[in-house]
C-alpha atoms as a PDB file:
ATOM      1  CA  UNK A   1       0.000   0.000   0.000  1.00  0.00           C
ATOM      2  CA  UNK A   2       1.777   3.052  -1.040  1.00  0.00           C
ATOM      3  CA  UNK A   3       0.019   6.364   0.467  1.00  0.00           C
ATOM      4  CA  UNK A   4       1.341   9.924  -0.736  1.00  0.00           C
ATOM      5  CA  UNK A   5       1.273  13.057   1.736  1.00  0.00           C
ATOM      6  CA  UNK A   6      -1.722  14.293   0.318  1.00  0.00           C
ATOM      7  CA  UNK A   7      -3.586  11.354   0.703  1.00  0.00           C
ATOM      8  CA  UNK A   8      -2.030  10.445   3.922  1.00  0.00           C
ATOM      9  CA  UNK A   9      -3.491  14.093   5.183  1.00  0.00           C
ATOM     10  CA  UNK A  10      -6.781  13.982   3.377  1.00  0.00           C
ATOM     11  CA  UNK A  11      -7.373  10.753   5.320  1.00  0.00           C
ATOM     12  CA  UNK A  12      -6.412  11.991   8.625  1.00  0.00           C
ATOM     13  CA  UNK A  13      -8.236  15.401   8.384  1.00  0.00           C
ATOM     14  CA  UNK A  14     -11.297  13.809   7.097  1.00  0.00           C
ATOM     15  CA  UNK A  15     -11.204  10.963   9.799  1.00  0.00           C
ATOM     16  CA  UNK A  16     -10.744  13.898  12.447  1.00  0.00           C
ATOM     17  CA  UNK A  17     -13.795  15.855  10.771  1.00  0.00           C
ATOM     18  CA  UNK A  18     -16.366  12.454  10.795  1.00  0.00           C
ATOM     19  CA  UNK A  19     -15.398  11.903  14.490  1.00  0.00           C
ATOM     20  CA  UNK A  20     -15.950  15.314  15.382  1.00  0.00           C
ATOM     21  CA  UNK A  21     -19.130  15.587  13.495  1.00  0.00           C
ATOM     22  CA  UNK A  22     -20.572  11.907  14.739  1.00  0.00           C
ATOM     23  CA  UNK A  23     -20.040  12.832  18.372  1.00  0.00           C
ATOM     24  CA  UNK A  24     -22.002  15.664  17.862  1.00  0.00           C
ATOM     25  CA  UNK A  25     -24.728  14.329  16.179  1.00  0.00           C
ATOM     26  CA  UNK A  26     -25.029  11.120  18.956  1.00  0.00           C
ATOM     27  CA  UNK A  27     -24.806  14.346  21.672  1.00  0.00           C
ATOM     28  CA  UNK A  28     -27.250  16.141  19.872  1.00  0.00           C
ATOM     29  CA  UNK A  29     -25.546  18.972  19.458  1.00  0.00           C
ATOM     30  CA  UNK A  30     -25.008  19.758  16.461  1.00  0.00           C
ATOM     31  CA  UNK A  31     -25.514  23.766  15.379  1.00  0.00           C
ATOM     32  CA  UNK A  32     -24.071  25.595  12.435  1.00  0.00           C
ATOM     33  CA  UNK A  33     -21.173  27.600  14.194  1.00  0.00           C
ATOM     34  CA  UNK A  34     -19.760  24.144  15.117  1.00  0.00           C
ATOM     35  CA  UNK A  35     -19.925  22.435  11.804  1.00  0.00           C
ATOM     36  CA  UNK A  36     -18.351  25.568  10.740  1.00  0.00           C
ATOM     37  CA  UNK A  37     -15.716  25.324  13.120  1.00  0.00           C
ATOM     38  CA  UNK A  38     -15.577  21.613  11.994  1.00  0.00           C
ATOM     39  CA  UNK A  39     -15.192  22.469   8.517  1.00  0.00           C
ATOM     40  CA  UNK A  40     -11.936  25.346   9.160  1.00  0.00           C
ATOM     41  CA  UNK A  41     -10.757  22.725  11.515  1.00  0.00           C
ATOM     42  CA  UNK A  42     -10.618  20.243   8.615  1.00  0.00           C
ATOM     43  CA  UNK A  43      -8.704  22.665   6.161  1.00  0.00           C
ATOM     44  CA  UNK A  44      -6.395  23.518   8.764  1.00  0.00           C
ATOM     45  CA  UNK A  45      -5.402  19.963   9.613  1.00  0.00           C
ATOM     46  CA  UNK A  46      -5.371  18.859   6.114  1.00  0.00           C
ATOM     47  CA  UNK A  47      -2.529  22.092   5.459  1.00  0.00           C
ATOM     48  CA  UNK A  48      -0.471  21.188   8.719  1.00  0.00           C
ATOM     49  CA  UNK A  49      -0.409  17.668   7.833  1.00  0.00           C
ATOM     50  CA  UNK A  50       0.059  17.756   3.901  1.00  0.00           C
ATOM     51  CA  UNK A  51       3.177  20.103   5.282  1.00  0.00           C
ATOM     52  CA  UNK A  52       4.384  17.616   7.652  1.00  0.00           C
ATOM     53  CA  UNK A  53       3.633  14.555   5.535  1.00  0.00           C
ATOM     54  CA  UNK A  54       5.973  16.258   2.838  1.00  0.00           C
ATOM     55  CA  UNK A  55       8.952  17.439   4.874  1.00  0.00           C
ATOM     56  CA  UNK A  56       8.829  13.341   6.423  1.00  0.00           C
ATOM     57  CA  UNK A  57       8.530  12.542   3.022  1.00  0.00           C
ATOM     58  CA  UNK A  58      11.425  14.480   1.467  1.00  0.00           C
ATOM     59  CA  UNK A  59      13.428  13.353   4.302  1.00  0.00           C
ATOM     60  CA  UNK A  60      13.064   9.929   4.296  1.00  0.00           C
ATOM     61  CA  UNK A  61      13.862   9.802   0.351  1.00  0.00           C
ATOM     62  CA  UNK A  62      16.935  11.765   1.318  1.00  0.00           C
ATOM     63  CA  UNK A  63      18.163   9.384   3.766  1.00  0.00           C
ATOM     64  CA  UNK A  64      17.360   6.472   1.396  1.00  0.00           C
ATOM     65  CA  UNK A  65      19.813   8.471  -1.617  1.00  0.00           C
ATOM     66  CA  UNK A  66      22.559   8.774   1.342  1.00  0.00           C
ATOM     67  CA  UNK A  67      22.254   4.740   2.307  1.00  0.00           C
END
C-alpha cells in the first residue's frame, strides 16, 4: 500500500472531521457555528499535515539516496 502526503493528510483530516461531526450528532448537538468550526478545523489539519507529511517525506527519500 503506497500512500502519498496528500492522501495520507486527506485521510487523517477527514477521519478527524467524521469523528468530530458523529459525536455531535449522537450528543445532539449539532448547530451551524460548530460544523463551521468543523469544517476550518478540517482545512487547517489537512494544510499542517500535507506540510508535515511532505517534509517526512522528502526526508526519508533523502536518507534512502545517502544509504
Amino acid at each position: 500500500m503506497n500512500l502519498s502526503y496528500r492522501e495520507m493528510a486527506l485521510l487523517l483530516s477527514s477521519t478527524v472531521f467524521i469523528t468530530s461531526f458523529v459525536v455531535k450528532f449522537i450528543i445532539f448537538d449539532v448547530k451551524l457555528t460548530y460544523m463551521i468550526r468543523d469544517i476550518i478545523m478540517f482545512f487547517a489539519i489537512y494544510m499542517i499535515a500535507k506540510s508535515l507529511f511532505f517534509m517526512i517525506d522528502r526526508i526519508l527519500i533523502n536518507f534512502r539516496k545517502i544509504m
